[in-house]
C-alpha atoms as a PDB file:
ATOM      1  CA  UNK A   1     -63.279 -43.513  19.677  1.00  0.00           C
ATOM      2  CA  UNK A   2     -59.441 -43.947  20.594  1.00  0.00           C
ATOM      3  CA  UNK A   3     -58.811 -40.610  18.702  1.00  0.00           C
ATOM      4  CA  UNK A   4     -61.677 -38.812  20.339  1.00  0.00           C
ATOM      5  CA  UNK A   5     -60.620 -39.788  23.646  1.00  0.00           C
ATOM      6  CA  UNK A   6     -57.187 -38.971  23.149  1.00  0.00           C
ATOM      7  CA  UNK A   7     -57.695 -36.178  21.875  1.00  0.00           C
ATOM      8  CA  UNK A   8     -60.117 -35.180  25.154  1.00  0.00           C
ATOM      9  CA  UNK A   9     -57.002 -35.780  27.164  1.00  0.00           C
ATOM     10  CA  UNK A  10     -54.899 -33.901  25.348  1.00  0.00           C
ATOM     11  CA  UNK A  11     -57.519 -31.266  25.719  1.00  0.00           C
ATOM     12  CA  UNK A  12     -57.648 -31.590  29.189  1.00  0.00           C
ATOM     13  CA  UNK A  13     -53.950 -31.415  29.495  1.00  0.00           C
ATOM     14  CA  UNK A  14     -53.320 -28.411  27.968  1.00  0.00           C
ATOM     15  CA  UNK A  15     -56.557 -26.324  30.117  1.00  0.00           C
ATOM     16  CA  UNK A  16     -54.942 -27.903  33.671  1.00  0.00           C
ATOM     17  CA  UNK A  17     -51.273 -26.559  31.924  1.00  0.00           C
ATOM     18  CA  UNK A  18     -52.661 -22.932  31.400  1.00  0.00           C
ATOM     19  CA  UNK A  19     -54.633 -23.404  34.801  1.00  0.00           C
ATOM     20  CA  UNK A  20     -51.378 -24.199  36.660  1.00  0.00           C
ATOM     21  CA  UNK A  21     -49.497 -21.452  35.109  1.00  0.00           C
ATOM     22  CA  UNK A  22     -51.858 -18.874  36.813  1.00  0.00           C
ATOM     23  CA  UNK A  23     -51.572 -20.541  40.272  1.00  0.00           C
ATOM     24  CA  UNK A  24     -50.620 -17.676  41.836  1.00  0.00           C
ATOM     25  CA  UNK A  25     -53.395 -15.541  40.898  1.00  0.00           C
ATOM     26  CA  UNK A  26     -56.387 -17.385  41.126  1.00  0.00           C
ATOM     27  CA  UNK A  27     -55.630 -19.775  44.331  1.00  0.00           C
ATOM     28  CA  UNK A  28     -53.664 -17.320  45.959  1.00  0.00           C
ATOM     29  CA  UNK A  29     -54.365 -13.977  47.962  1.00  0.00           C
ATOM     30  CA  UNK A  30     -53.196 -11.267  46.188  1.00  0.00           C
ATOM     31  CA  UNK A  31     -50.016  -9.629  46.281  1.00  0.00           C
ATOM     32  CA  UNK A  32     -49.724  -6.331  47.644  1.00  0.00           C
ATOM     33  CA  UNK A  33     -47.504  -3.909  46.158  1.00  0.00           C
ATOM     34  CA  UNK A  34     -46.016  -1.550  48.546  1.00  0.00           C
ATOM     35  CA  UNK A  35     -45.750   1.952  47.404  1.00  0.00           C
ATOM     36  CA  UNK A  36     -43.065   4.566  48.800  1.00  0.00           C
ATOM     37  CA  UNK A  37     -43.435   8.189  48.262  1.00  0.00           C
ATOM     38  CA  UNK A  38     -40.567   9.904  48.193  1.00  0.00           C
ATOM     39  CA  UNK A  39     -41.307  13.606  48.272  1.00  0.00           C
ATOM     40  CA  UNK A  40     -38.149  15.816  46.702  1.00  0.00           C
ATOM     41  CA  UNK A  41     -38.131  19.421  47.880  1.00  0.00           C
ATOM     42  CA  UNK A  42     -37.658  21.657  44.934  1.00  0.00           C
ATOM     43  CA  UNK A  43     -36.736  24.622  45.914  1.00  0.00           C
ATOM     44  CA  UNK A  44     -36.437  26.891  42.394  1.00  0.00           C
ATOM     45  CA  UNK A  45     -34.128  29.554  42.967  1.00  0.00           C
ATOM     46  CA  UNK A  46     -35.252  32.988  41.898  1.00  0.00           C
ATOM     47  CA  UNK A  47     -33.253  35.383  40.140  1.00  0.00           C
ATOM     48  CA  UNK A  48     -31.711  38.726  41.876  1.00  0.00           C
ATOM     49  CA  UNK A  49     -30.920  41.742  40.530  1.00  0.00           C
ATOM     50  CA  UNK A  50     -27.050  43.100  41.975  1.00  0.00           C
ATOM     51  CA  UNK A  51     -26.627  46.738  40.565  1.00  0.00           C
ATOM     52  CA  UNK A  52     -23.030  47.846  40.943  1.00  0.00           C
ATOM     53  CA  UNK A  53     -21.268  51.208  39.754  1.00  0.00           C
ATOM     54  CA  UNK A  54     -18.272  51.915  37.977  1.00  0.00           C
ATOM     55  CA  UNK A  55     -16.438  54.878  38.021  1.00  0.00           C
ATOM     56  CA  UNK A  56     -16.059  56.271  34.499  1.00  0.00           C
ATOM     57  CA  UNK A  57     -12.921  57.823  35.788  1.00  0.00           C
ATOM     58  CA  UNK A  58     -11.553  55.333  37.391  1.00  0.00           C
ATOM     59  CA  UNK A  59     -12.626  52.800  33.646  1.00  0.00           C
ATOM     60  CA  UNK A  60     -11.851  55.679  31.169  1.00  0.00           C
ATOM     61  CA  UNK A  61      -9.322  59.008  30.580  1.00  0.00           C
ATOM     62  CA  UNK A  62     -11.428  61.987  30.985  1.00  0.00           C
ATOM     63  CA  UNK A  63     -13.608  63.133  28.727  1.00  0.00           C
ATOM     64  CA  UNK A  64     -13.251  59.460  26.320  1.00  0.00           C
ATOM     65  CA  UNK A  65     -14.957  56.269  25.488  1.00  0.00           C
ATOM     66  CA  UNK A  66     -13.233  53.434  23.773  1.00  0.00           C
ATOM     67  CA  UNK A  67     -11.259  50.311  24.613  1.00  0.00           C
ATOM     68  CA  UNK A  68      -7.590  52.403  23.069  1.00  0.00           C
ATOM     69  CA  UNK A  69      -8.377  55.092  25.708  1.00  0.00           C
ATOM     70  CA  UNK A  70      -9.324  52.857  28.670  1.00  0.00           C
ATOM     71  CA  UNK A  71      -6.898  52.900  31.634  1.00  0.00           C
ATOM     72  CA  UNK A  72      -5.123  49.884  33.127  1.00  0.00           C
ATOM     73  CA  UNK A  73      -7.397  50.076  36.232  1.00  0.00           C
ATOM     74  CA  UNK A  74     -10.341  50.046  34.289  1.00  0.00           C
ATOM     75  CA  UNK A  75      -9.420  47.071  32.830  1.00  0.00           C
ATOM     76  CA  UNK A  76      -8.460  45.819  35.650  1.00  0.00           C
ATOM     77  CA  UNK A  77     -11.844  46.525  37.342  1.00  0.00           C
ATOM     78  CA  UNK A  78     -13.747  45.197  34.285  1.00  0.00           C
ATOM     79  CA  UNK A  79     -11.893  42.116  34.419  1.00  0.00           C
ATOM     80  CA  UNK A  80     -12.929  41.448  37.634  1.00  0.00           C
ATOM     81  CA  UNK A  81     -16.639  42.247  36.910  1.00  0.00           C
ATOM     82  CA  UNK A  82     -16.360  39.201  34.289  1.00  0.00           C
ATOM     83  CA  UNK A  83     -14.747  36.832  37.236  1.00  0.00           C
ATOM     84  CA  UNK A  84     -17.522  38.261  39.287  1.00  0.00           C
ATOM     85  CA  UNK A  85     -19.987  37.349  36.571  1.00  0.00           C
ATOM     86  CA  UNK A  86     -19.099  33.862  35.158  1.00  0.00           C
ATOM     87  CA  UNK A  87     -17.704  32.593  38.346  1.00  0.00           C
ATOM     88  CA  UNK A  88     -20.995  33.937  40.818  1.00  0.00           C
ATOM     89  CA  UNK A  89     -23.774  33.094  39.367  1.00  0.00           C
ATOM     90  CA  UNK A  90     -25.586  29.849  38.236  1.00  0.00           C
ATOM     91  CA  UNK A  91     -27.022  31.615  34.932  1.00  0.00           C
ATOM     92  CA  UNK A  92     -27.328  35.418  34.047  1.00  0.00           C
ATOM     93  CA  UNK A  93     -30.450  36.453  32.675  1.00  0.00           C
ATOM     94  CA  UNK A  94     -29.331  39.673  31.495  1.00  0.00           C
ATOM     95  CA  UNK A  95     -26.760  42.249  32.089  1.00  0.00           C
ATOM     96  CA  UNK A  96     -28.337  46.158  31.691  1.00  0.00           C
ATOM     97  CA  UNK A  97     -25.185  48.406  31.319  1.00  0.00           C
ATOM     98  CA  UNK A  98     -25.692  52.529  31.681  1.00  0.00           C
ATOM     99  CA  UNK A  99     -23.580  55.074  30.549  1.00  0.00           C
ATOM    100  CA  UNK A 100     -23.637  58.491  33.245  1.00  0.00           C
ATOM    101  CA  UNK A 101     -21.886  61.475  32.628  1.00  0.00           C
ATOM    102  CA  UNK A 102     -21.852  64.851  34.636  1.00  0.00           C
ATOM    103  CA  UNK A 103     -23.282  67.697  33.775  1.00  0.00           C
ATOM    104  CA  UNK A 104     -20.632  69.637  32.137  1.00  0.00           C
ATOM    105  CA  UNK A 105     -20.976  69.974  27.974  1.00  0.00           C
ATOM    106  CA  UNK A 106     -24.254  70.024  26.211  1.00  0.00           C
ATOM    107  CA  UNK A 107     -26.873  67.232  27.030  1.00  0.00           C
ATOM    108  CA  UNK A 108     -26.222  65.540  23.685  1.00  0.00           C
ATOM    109  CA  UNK A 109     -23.023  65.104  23.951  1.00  0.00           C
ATOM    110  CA  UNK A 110     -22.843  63.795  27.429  1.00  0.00           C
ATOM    111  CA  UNK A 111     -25.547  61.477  26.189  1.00  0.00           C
ATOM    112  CA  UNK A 112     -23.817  60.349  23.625  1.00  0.00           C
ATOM    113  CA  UNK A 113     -20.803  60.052  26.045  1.00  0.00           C
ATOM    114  CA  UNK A 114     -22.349  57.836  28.294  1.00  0.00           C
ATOM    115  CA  UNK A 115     -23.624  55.521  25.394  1.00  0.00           C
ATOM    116  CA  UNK A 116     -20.963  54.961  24.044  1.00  0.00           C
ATOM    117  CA  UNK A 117     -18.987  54.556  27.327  1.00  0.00           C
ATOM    118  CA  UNK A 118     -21.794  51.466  28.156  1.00  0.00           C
ATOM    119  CA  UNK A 119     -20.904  50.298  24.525  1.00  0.00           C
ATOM    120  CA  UNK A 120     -17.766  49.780  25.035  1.00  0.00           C
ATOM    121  CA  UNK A 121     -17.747  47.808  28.341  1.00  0.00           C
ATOM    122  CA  UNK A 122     -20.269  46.080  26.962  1.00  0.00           C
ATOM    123  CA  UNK A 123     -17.640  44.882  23.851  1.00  0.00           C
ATOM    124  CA  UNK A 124     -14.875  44.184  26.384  1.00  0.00           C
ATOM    125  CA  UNK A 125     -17.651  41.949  28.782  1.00  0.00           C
ATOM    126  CA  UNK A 126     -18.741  40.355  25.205  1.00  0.00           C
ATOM    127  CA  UNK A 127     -14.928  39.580  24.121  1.00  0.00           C
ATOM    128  CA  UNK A 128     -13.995  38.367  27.205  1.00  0.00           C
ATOM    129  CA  UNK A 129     -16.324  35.449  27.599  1.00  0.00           C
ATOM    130  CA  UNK A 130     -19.585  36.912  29.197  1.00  0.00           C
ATOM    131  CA  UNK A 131     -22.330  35.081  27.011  1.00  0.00           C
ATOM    132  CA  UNK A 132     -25.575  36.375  28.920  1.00  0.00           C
ATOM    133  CA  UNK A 133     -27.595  39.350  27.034  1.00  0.00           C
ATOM    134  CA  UNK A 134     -25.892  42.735  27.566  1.00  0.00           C
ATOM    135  CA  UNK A 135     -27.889  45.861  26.558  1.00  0.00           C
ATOM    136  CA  UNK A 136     -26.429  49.270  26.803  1.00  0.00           C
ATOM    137  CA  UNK A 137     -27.786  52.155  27.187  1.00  0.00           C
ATOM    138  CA  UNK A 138     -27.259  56.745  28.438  1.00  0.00           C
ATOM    139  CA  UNK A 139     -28.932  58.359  31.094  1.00  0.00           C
ATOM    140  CA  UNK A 140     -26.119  61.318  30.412  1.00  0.00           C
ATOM    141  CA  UNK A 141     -26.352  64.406  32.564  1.00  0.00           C
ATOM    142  CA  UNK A 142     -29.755  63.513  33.621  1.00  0.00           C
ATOM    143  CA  UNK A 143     -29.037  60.701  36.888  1.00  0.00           C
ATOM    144  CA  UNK A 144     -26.157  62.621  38.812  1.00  0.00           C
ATOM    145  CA  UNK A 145     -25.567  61.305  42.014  1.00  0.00           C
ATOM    146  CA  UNK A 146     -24.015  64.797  43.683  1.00  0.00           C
ATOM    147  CA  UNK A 147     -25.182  67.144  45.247  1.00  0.00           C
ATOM    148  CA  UNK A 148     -23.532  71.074  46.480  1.00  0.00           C
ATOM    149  CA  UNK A 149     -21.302  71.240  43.062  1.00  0.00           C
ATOM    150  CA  UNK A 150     -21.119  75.152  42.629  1.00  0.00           C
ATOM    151  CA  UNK A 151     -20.461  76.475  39.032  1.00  0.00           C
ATOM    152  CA  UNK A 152     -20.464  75.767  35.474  1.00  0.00           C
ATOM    153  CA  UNK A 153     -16.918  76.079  33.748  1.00  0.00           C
ATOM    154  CA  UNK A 154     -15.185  73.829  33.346  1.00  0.00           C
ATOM    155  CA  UNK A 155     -12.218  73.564  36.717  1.00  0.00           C
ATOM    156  CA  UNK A 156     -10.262  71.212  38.287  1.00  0.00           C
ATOM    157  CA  UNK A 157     -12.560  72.003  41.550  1.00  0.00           C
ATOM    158  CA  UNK A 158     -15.470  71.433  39.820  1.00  0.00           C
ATOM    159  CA  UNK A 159     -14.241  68.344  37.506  1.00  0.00           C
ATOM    160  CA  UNK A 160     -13.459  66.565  41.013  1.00  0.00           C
ATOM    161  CA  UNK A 161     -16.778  67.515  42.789  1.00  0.00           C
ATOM    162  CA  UNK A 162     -18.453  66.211  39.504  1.00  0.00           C
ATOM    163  CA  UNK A 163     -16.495  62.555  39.424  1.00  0.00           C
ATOM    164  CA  UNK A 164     -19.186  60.427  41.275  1.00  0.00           C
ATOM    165  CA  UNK A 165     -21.787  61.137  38.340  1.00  0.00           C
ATOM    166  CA  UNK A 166     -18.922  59.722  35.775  1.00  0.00           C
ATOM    167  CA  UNK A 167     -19.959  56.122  35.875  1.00  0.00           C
ATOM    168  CA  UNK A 168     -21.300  53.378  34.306  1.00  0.00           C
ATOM    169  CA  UNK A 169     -24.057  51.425  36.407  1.00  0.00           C
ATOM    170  CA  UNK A 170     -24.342  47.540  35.525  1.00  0.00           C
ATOM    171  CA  UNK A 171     -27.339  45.494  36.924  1.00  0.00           C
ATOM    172  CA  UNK A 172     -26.861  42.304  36.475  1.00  0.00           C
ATOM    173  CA  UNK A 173     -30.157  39.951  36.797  1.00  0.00           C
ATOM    174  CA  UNK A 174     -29.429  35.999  37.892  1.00  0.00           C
ATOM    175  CA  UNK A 175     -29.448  33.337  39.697  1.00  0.00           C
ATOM    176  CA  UNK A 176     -26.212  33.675  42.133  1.00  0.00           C
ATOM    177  CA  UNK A 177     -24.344  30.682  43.227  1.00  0.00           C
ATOM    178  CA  UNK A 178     -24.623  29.201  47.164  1.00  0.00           C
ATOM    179  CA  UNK A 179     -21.382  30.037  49.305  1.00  0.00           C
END
């Protein structure tokens, strides 16, 4: 009988134990848990497209395409296309480089010209840190910008009536940097 009743208090002990441990939740109201919002404006940044234009003349001697035969100016100006690109813009999603000639020589070679005219600034952006895609392609002859240019041999009139279409048009598609 001793054991059974000690055993009943023990019993006892233990339930009032677990019983006091939840206090709080059975014997008190319960506690409400404030919740804050917080609302964060997101505002996503879409991407623009800047289209600039080069002058082939100003990049290139007449008449050539590589990096050997590019003048310090063009250089120069491609140079600062890359500090315009890596320093401007948050991310680049691509870079779309054409190669325009004018309309003097036959259309394949002017189209072959301008390609490889957008190749090659598209190696010097590439070696000079510009990671974003670059694709390069020719419109040739076929996008001149001027109008009123009399003739077809080859002058020194005609040559600088003909200089605007010499170019190579970059559009560059990104998101640009805040001011």
């Amino acid at each position: 009988m001793k054991n059974k009743m000690f055993l009943l208090i023990l019993a006892l002990s233990f339930s009032i134990l677990a019983i006091a441990r939840d206090v709080d939740q059975k014997w008190c109201p319960p506690k409400e848990e404030k919740v804050v919002v917080v609302e964060e404006k997101v505002v996503e940044e879409k991407p623009v497209v800047e289209k600039i234009n080069l002058s082939a003349d100003a990049l290139f001697k007449f008449d050539k395409s590589t990096i050997d035969e590019m003048l310090p100016e063009g250089k120069a100006t491609l140079d600062n296309l890359i500090k315009q690109i890596t320093e401007g813009y948050v991310s680049v999603d691509n870079i779309v480089l054409v190669g325009h000639t004018d309309r003097l020589g036959s259309e394949t070679y002017n189209y072959d010209l301008g390609l490889k005219r957008a190749q090659t600034v598209k190696s010097y952006l590439e070696q000079n840190g510009v990671t974003a895609p670059i694709s390069a392609a020719s419109a040739g002859e076929t996008q001149p910008i001027t109008t009123g240019c009399i003739g077809t041999k080859s002058t020194t009139e005609l040559k600088a009536c003909l200089q605007p279409d010499r170019r190579v048009t970059v559009e560059i598609t990104g998101i640009k940097k805040k001011k």
